[in-house]
PDB file of N, CA and C in Angstrom:
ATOM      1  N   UNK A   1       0.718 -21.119 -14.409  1.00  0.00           N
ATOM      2  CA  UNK A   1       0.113 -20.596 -13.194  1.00  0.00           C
ATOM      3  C   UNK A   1       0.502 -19.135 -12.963  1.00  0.00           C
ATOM      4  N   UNK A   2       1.880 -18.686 -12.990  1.00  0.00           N
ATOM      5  CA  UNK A   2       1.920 -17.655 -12.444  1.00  0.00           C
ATOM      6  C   UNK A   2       1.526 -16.619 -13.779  1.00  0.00           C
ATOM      7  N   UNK A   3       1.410 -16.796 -15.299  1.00  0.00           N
ATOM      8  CA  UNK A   3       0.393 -15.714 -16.191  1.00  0.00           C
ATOM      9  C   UNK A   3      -0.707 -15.652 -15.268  1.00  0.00           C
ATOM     10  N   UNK A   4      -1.808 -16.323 -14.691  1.00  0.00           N
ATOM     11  CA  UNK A   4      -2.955 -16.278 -14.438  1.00  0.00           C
ATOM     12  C   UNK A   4      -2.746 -15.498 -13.278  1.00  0.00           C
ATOM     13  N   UNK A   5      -1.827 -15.378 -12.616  1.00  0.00           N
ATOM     14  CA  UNK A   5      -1.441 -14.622 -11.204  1.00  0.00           C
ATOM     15  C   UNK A   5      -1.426 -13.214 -11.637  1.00  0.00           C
ATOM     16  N   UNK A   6      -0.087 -13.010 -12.761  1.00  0.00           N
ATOM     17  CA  UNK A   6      -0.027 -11.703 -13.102  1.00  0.00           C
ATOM     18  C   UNK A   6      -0.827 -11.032 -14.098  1.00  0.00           C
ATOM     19  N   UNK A   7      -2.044 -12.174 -14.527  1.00  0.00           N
ATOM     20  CA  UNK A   7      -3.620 -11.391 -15.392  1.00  0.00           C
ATOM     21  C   UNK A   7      -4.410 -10.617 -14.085  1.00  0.00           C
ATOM     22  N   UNK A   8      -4.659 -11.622 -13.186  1.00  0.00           N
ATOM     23  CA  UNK A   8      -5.577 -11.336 -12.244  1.00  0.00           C
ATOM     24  C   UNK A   8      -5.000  -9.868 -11.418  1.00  0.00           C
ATOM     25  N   UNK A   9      -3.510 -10.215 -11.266  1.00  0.00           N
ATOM     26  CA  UNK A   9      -3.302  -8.218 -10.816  1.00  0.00           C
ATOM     27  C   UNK A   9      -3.450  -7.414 -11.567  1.00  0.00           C
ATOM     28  N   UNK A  10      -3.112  -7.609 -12.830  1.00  0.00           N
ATOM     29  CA  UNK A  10      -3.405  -6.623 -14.185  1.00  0.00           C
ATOM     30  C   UNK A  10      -4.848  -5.833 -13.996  1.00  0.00           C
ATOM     31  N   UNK A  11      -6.163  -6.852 -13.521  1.00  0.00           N
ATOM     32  CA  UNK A  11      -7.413  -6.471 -13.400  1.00  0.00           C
ATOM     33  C   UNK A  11      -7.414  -5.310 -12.559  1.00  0.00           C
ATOM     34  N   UNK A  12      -6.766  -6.007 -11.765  1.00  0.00           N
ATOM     35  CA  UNK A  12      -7.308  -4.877 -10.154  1.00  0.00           C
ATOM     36  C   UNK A  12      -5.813  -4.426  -9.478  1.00  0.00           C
ATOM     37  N   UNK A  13      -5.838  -2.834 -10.156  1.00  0.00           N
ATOM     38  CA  UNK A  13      -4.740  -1.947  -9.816  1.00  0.00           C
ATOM     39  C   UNK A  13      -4.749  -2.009  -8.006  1.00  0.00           C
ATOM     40  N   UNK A  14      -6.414  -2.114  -7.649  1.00  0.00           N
ATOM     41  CA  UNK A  14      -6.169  -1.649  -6.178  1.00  0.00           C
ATOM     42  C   UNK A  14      -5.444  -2.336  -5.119  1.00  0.00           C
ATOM     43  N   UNK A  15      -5.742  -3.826  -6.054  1.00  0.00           N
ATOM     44  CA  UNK A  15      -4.945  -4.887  -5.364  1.00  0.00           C
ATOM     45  C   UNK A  15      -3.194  -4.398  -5.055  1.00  0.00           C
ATOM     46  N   UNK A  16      -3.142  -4.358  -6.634  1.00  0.00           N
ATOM     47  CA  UNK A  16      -1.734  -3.908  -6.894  1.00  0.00           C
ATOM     48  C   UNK A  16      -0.586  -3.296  -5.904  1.00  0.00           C
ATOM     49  N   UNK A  17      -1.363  -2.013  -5.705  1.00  0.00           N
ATOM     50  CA  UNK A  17      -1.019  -0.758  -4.863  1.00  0.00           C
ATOM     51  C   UNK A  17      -0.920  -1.604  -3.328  1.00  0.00           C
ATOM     52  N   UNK A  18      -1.994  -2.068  -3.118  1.00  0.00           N
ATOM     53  CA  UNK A  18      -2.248  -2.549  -1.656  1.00  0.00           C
ATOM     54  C   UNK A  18      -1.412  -3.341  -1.363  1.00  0.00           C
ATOM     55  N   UNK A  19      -0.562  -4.374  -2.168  1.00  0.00           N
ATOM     56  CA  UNK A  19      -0.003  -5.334  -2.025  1.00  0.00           C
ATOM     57  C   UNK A  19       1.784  -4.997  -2.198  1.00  0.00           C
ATOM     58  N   UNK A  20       1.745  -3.736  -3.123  1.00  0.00           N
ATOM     59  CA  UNK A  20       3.162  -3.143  -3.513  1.00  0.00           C
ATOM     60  C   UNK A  20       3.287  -2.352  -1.863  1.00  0.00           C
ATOM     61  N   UNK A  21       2.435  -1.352  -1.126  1.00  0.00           N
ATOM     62  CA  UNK A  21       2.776  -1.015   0.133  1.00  0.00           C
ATOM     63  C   UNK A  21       3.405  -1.855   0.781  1.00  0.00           C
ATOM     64  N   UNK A  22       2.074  -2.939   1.077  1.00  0.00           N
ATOM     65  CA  UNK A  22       2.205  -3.857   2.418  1.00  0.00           C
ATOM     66  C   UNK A  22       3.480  -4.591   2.255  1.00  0.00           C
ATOM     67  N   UNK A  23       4.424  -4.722   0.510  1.00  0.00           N
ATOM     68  CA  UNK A  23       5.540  -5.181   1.154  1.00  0.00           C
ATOM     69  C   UNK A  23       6.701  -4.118   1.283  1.00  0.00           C
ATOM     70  N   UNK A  24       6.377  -2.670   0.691  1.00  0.00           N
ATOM     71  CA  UNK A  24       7.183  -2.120   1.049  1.00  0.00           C
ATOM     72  C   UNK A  24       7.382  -1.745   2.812  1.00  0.00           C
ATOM     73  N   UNK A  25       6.333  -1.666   3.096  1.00  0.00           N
ATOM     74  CA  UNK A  25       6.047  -1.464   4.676  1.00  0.00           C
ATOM     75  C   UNK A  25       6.778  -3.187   5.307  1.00  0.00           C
ATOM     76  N   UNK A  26       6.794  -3.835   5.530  1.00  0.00           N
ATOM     77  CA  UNK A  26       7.241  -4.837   5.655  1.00  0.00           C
ATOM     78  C   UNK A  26       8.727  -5.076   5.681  1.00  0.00           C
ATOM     79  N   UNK A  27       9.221  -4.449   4.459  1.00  0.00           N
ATOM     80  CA  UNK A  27      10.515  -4.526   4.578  1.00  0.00           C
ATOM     81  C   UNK A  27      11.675  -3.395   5.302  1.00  0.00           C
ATOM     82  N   UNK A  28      10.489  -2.617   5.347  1.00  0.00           N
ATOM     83  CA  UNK A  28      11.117  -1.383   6.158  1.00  0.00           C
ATOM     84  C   UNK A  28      11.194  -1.421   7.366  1.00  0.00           C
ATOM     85  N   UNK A  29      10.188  -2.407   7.869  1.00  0.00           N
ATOM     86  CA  UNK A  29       9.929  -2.734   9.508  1.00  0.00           C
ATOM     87  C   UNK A  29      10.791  -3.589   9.705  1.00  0.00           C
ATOM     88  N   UNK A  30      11.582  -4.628   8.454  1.00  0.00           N
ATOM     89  CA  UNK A  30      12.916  -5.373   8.898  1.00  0.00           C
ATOM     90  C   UNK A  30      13.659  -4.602   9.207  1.00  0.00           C
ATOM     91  N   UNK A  31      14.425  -3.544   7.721  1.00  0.00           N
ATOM     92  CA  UNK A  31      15.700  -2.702   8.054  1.00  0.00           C
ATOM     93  C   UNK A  31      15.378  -1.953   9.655  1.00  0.00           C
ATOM     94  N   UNK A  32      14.376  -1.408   9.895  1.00  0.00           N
ATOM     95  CA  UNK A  32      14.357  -0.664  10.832  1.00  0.00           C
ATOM     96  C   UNK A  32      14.746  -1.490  12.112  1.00  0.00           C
ATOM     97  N   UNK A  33      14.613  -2.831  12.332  1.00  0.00           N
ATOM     98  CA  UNK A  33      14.440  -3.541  13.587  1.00  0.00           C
ATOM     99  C   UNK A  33      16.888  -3.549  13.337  1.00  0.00           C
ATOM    100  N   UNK A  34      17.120  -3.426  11.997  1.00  0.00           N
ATOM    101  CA  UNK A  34      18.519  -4.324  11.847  1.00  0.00           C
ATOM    102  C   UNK A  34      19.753  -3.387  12.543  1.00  0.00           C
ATOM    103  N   UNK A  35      20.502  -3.440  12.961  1.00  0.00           N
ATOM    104  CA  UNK A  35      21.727  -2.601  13.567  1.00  0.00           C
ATOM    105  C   UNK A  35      22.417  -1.573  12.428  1.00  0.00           C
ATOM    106  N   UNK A  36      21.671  -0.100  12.024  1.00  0.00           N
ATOM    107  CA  UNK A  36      22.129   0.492  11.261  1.00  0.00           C
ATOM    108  C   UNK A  36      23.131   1.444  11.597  1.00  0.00           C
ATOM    109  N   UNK A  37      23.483   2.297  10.945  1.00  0.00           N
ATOM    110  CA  UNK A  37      24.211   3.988  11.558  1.00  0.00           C
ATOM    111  C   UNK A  37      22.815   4.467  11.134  1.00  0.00           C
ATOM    112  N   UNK A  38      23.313   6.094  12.250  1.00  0.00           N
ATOM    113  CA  UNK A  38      22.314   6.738  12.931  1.00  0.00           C
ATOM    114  C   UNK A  38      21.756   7.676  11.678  1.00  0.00           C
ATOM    115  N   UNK A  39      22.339   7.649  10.349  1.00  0.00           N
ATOM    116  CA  UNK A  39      21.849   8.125   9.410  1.00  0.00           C
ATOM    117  C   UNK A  39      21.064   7.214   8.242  1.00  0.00           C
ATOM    118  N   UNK A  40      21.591   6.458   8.256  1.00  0.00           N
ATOM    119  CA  UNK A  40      20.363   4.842   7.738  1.00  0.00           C
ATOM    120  C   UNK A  40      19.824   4.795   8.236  1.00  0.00           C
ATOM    121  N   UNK A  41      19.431   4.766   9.489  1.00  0.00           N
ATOM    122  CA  UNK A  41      18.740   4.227  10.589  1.00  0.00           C
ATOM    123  C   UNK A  41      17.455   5.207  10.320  1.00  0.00           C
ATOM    124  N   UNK A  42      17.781   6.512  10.196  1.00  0.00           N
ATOM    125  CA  UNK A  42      16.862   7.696  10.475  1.00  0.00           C
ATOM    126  C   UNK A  42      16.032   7.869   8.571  1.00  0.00           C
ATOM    127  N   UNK A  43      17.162   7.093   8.115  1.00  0.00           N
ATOM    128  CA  UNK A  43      16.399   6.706   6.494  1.00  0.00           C
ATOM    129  C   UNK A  43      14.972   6.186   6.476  1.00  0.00           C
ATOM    130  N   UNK A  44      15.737   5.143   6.972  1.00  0.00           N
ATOM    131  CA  UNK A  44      14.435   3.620   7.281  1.00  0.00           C
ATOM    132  C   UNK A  44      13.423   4.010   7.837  1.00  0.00           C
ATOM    133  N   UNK A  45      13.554   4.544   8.818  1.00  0.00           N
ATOM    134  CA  UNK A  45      12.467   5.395   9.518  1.00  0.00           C
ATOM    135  C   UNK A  45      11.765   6.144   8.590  1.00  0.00           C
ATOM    136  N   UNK A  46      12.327   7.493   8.449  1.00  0.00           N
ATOM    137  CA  UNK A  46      11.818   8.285   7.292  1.00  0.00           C
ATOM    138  C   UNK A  46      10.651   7.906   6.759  1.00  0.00           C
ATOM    139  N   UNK A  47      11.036   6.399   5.629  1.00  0.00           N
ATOM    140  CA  UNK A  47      10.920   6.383   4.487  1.00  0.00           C
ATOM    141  C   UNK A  47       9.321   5.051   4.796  1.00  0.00           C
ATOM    142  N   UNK A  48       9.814   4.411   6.200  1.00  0.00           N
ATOM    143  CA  UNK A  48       8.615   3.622   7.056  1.00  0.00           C
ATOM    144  C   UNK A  48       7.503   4.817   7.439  1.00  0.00           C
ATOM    145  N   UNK A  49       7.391   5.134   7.724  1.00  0.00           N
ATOM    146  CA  UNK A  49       6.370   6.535   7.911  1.00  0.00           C
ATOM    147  C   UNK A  49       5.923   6.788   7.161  1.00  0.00           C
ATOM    148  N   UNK A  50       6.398   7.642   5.878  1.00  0.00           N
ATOM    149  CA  UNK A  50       6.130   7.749   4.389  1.00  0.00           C
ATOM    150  C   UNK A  50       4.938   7.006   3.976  1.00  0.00           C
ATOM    151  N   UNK A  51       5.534   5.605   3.889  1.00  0.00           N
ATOM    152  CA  UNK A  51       4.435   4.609   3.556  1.00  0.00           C
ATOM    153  C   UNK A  51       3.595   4.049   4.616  1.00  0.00           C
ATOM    154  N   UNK A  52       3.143   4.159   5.529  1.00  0.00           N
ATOM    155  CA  UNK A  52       2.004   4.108   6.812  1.00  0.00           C
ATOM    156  C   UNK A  52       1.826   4.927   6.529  1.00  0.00           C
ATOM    157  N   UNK A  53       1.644   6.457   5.793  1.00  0.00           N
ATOM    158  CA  UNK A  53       1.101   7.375   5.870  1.00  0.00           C
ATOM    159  C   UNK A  53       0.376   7.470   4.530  1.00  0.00           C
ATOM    160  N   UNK A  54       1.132   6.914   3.667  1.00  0.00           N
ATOM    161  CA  UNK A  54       0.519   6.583   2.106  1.00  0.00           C
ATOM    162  C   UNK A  54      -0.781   5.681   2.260  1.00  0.00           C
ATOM    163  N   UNK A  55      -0.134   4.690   3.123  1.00  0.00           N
ATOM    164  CA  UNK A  55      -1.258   3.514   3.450  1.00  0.00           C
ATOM    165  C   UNK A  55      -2.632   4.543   3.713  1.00  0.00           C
ATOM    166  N   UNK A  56      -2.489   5.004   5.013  1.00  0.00           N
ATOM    167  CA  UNK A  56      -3.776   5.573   5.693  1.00  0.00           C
ATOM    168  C   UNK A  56      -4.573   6.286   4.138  1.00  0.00           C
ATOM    169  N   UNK A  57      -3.353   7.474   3.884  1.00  0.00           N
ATOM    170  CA  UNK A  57      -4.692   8.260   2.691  1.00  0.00           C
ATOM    171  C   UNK A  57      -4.839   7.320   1.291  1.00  0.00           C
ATOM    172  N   UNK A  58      -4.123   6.383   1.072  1.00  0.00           N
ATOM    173  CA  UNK A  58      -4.497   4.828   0.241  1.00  0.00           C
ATOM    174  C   UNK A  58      -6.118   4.454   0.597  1.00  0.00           C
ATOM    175  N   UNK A  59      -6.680   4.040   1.665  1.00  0.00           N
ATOM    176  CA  UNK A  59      -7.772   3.719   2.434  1.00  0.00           C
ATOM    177  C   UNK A  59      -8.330   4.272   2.358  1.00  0.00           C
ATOM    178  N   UNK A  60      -8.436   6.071   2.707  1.00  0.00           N
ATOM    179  CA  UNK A  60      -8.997   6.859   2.720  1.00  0.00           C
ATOM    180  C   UNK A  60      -9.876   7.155   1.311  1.00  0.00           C
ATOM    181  N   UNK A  61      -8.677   7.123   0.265  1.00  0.00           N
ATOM    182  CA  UNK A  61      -9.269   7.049  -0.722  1.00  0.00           C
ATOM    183  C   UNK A  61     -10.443   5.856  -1.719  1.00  0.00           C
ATOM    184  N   UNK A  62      -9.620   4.864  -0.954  1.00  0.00           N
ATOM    185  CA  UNK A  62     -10.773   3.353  -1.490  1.00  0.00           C
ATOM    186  C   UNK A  62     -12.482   3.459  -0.662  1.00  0.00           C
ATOM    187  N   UNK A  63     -11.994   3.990   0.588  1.00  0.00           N
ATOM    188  CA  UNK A  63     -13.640   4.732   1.111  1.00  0.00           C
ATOM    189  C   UNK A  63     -14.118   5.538   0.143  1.00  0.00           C
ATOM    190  N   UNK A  64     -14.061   6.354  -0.015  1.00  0.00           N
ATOM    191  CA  UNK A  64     -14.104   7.422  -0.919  1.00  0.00           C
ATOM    192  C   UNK A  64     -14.848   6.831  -2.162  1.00  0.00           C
ATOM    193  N   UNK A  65     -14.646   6.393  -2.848  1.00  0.00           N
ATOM    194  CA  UNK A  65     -14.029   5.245  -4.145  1.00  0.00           C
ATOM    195  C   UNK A  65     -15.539   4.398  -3.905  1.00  0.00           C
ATOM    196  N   UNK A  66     -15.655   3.540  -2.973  1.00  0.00           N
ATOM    197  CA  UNK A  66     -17.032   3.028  -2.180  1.00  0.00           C
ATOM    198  C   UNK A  66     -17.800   3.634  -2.144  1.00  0.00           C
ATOM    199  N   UNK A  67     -18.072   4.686  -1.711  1.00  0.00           N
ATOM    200  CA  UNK A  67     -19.264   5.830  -1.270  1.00  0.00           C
ATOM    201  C   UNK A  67     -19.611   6.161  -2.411  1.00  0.00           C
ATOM    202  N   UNK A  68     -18.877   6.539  -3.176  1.00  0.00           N
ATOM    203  CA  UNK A  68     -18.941   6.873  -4.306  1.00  0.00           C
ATOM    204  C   UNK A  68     -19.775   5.682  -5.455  1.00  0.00           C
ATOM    205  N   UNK A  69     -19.236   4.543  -5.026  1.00  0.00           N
ATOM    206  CA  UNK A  69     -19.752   3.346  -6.169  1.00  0.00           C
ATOM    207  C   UNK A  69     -21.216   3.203  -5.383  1.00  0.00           C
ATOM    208  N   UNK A  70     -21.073   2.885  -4.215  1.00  0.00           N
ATOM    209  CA  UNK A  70     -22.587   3.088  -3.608  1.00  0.00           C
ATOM    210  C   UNK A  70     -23.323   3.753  -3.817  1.00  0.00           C
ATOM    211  N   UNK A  71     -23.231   5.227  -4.081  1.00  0.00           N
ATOM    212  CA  UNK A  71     -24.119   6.311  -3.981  1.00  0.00           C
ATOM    213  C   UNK A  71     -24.911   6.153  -5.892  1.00  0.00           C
ATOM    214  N   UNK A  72     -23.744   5.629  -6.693  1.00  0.00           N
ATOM    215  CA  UNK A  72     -23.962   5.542  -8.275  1.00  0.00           C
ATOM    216  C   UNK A  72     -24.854   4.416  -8.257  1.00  0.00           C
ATOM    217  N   UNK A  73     -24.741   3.046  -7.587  1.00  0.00           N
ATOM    218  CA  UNK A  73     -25.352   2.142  -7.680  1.00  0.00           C
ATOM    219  C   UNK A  73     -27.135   2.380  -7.040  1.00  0.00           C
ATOM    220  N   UNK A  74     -27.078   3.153  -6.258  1.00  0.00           N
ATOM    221  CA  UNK A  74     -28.391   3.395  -5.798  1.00  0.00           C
ATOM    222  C   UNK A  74     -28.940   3.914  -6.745  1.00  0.00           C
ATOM    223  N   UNK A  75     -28.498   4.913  -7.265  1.00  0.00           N
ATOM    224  CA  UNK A  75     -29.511   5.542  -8.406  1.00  0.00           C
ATOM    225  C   UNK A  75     -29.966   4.933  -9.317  1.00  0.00           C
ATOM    226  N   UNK A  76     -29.021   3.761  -9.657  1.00  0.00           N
ATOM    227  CA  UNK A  76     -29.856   3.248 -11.169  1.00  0.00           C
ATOM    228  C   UNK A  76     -30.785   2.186 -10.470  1.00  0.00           C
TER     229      UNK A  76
END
């Protein structure tokens, strides 16, 4: 079972990416909630931003990516 798991991500990088964020974002929203020092603390943060911000131009680009497959598919 799990070859057929890690064929099917092999296919689709976009998955990949989308799924490597959402848990990096995830785990950052733990550390961030956990009782750090004020210089970890301001890490976690940091580094949570970073990736919500990756995310957004991530999206941005799969629009992009769409418009693009749309605009090719009309023509033929």
């Amino acid at each position: 079972m799990k070859n057929s798991i890690e064929d099917t991500f092999g296919k689709y990088p976009t998955l990949q990416c989308a799924l490597g964020l959402s848990k990096a974002e995830d785990n950052l929203k733990f550390l961030a909630q956990a009782q750090l020092a004020f210089v970890e603390g301001s890490a976690v943060l940091d580094a949570l931003h970073a990736v919500q911000q990756a995310r957004k131009e991530y999206n941005k680009v799969l629009q992009e990516l769409n418009l693009l497959r749309d605009g090719l598919a009309e023509e033929s």
